[in-house]
Protein backbone atom coordinates (compact mmCIF):
# COMPACT_ATOMS: atom_id res chain seq x y z
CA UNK A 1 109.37 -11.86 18.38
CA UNK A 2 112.53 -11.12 16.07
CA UNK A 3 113.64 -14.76 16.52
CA UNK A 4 110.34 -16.22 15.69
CA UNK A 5 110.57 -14.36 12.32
CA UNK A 6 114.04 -15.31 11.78
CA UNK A 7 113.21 -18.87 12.14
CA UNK A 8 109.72 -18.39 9.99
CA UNK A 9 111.48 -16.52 7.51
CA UNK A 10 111.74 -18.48 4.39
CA UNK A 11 110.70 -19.18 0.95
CA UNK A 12 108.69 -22.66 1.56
CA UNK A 13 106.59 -20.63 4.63
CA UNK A 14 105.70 -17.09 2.25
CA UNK A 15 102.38 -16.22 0.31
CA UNK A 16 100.90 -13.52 -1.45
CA UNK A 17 98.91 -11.85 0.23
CA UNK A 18 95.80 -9.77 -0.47
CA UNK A 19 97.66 -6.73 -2.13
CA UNK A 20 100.07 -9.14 -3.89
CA UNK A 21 103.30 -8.89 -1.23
CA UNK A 22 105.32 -11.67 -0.45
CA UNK A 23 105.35 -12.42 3.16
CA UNK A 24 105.35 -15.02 5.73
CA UNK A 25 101.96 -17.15 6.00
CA UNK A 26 101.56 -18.48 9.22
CA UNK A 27 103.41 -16.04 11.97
CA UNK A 28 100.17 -17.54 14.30
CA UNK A 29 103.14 -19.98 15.14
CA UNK A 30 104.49 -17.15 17.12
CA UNK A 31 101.03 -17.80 19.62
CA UNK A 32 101.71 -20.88 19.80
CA UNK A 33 104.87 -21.02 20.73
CA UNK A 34 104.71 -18.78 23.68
CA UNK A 35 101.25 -19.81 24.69
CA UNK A 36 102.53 -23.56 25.56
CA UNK A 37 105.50 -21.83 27.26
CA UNK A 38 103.31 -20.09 29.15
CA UNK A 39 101.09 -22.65 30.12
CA UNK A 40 103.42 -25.32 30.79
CA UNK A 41 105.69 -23.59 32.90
CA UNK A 42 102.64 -22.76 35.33
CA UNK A 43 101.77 -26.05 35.44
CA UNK A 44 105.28 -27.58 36.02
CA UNK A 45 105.48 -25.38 38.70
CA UNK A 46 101.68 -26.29 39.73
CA UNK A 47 100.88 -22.32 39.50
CA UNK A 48 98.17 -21.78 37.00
CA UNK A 49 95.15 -20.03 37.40
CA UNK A 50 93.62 -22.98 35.03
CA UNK A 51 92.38 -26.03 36.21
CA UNK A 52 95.26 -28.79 35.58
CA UNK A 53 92.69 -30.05 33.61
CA UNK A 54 92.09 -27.32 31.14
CA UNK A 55 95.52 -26.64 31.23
CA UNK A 56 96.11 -30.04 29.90
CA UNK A 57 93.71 -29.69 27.48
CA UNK A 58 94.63 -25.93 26.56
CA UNK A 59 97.91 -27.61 25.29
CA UNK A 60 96.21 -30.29 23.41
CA UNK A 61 94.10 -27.92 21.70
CA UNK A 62 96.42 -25.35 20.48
CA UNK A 63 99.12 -28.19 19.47
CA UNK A 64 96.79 -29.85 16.77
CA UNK A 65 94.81 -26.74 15.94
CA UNK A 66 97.94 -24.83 15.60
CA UNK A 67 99.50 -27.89 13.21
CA UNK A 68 96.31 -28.22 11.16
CA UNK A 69 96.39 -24.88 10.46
CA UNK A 70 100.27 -24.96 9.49
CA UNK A 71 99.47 -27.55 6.93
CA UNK A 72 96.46 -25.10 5.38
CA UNK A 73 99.35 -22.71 5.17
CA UNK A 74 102.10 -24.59 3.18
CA UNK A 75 100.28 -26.93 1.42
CA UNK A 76 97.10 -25.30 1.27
CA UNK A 77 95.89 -23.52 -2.50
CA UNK A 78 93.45 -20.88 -2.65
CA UNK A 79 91.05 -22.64 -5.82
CA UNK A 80 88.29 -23.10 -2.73
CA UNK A 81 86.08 -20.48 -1.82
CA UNK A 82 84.34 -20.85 1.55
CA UNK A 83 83.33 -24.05 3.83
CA UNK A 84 81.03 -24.82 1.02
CA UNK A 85 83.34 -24.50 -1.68
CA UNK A 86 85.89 -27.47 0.12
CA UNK A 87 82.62 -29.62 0.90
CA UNK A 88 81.60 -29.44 -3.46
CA UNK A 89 85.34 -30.49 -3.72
CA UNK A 90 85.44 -33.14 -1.44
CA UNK A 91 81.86 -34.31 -3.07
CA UNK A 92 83.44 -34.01 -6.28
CA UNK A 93 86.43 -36.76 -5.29
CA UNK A 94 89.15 -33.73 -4.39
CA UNK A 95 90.57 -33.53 -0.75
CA UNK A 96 91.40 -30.00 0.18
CA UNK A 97 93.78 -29.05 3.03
CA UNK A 98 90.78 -26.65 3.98
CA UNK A 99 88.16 -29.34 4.29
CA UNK A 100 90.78 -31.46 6.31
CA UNK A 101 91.13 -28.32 8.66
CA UNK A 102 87.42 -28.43 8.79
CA UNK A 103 86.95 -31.85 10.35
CA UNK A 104 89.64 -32.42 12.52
CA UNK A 105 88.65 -29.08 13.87
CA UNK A 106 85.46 -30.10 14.59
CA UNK A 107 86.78 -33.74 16.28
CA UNK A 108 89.37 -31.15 18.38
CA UNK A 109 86.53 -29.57 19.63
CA UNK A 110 84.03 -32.34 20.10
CA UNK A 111 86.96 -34.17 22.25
CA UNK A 112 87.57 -30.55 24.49
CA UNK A 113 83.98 -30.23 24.84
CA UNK A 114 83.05 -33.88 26.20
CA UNK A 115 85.59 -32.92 29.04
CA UNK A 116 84.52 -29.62 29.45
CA UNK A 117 80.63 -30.29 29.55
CA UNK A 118 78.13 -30.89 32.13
CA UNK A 119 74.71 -31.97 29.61
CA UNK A 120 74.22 -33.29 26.41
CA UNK A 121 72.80 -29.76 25.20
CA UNK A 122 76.26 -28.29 26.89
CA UNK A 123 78.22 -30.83 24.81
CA UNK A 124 76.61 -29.98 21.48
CA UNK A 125 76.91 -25.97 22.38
CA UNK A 126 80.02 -26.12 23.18
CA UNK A 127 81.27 -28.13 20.15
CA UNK A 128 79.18 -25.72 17.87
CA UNK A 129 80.73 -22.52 19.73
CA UNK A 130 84.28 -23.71 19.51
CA UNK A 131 83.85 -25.18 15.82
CA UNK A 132 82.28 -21.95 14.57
CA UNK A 133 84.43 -19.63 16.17
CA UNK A 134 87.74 -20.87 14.93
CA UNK A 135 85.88 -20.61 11.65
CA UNK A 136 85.00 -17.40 12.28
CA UNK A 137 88.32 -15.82 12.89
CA UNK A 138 89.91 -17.36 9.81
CA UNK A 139 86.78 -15.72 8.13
CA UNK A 140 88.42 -11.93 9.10
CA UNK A 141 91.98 -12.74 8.55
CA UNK A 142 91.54 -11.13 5.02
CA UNK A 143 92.98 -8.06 5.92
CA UNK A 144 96.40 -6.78 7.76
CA UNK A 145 95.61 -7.05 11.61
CA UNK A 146 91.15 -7.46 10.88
CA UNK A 147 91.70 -11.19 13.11
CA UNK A 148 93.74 -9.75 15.76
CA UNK A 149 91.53 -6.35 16.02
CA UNK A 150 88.65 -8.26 16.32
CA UNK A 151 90.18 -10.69 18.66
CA UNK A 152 90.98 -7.32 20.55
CA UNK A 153 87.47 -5.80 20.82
CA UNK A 154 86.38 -9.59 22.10
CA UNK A 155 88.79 -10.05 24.72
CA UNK A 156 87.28 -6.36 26.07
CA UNK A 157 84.49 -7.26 25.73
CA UNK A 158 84.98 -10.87 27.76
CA UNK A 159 86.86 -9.80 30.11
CA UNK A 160 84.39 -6.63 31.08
CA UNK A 161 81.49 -9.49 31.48
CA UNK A 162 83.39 -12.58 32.82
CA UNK A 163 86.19 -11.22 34.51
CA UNK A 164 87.88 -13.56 36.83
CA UNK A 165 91.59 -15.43 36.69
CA UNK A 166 90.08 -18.51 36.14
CA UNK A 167 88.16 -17.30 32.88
CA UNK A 168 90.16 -14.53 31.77
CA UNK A 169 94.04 -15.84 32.21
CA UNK A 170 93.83 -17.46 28.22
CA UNK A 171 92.24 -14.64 26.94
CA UNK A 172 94.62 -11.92 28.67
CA UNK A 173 97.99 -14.28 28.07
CA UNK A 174 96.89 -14.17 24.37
CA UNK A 175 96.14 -10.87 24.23
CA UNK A 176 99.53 -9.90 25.76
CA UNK A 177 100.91 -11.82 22.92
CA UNK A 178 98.84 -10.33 19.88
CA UNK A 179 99.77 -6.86 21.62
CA UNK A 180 103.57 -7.27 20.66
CA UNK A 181 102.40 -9.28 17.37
CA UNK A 182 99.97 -6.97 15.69
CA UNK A 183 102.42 -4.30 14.53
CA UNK A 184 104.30 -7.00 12.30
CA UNK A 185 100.76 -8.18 10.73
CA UNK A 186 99.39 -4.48 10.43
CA UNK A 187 103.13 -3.77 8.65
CA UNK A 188 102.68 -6.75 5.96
CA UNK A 189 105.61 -8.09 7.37
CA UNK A 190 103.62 -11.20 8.47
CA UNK A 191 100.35 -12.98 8.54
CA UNK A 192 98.54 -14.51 10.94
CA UNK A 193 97.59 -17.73 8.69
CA UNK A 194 95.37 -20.66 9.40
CA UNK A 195 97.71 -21.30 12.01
CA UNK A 196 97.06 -17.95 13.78
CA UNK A 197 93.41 -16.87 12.97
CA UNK A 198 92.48 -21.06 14.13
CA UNK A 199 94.39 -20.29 17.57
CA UNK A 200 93.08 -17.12 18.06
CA UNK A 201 89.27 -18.93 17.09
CA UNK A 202 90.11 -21.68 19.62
CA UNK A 203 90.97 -19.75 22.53
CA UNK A 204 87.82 -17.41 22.00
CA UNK A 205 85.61 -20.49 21.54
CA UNK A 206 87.20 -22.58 24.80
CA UNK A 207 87.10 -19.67 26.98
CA UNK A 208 83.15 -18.61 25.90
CA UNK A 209 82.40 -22.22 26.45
CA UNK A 210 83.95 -22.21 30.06
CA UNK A 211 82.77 -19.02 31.11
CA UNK A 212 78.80 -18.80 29.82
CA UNK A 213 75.85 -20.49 30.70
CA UNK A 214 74.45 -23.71 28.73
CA UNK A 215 71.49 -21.59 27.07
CA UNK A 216 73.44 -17.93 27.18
CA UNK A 217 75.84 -19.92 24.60
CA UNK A 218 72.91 -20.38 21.78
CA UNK A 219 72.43 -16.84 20.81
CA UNK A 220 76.29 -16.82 20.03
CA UNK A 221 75.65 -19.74 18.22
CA UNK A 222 72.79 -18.34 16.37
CA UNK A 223 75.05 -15.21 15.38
CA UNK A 224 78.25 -16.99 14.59
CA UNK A 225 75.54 -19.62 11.94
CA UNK A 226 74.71 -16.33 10.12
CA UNK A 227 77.85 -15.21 9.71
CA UNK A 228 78.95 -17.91 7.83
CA UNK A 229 75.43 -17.78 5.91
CA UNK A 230 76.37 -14.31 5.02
CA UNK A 231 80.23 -14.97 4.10
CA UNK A 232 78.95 -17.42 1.77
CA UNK A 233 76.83 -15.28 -0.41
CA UNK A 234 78.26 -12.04 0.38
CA UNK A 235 82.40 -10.78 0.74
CA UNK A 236 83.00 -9.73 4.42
CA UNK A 237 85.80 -7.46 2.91
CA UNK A 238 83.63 -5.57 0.77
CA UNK A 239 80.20 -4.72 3.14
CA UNK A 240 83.49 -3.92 5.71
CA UNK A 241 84.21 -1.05 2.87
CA UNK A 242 80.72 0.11 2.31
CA UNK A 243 80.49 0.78 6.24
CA UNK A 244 82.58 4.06 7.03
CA UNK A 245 83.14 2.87 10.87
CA UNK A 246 84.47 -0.32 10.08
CA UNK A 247 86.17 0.80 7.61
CA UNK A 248 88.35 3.18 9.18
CA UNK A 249 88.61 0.13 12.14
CA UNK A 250 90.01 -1.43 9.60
CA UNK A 251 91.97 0.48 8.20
CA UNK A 252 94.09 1.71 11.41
CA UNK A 253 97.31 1.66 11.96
CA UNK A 254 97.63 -0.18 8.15
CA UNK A 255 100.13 1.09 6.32
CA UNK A 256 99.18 3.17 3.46
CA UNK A 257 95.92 3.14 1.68
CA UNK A 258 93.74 0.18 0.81
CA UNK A 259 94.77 -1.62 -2.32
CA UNK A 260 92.77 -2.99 -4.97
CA UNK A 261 94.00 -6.02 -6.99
């Protein structure tokens, strides 16, 4: 991890974040990095628990996600609020680095999903489920460590219900990554970025869509839609504050107090 910082370390690849410190953006790199290594190596040596297929496509998937998000990170500004904000822009005649992410994510995941997919209804859920979850996680990465806790509590909770190697082996390789990572994000010495909170979305979304049933998947669906409903109108951050539990969820192992800008 100390190398990954060192070579992420510098001024082009740093952004305020929330409480005004300077740090670096997109330290989801770091899950990228030792994801492929991961992934390839077992499949060099023809020893994953994946499918070669998945595998294959595992690769694919975090390489452009991971690179989209990258771009959202350096080049990306902060003048658009929420999908719908970036969709007024790009109505409006501006192209946002956020309404780029947006689409190719979608295309990422409609190309994953026609391989993945056994019905037309199993297609479209699983393009939904992957498109709305990457969403999702770079919906919580608002706070120190929020994306990676709840990335935490999900891979529990997924590998409680669905646990087998063939389901569970992205889920737990990621987690064993985001175990050494979270310190540095819960620290302010990094954030997870675009990059990060994207990857984190992916693998959620790819393994849900591998593991649960065609019509199982819709009620996910259903939940992630009103989330994004909700993050629209309301501030995640703030009804997080008003609710003691989550609130001291998190605020764990943060350092310090919560600040206010």
């Amino acid at each position: 991890m100390p190398l990954y910082i060192k070579l992420l370390n510098n001024e082009k690849n740093k952004k305020r974040n929330y409480n005004g410190h300077y740090i670096i953006s997109s330290g989801g790199i770091i899950f990228f990095f030792n994801l492929s290594f991961i992934i390839a190596l077992q499949l060099i040596y023809m020893k994953t628990h994946l499918t070669k297929e998945i595998a294959i496509l595992s690769l694919y998937g975090l390489a452009t996600i991971t690179f989209i998000g990258f771009i959202d990170d350096i080049w990306g500004k902060n003048d658009s609020k929420g999908l719908s904000g970036h969709i007024s822009n790009f109505v409006g005649g501006n192209l946002t680095t956020g309404f780029l992410k947006a689409v190719f994510g979608f295309l990422i995941s409609a190309v994953i999903s026609f391989y993945i997919s056994n019905s037309k209804v199993d297609y479209l859920t699983n393009i939904l489920l992957i498109s709305l979850m990457m969403n999702f996680f770079n919906l919580m990465d608002l706070r120190p460590g929020r994306a990676c806790k709840v990335f935490l509590f999900f891979s529990i909770f997924f590998v409680f219900i669905f646990y087998s190697t063939e389901y569970s082996f992205l889920i737990l390789t990621t987690l064993g990554i985001l175990l050494a990572y979270i310190p540095m994000d819960l620290s302010e010495k990094v954030m997870l970025g675009d990059a990060g909170s994207n990857l984190l979305g992916f693998i959620a979304g790819l393994s849900l869509a591998l593991a649960v049933e065609t019509f199982k998947k819709i009620p996910i669906i259903f939940a992630l839609v009103l989330i994004h409903i909700l993050a629209e109108r309301l501030s995640i951050s703030t009804l997080i504050e008003k609710n003691a539990f989550l609130r001291f969820l998190d605020l764990l192992g943060r350092n310090g107090k919560e600040e206010k800008n």
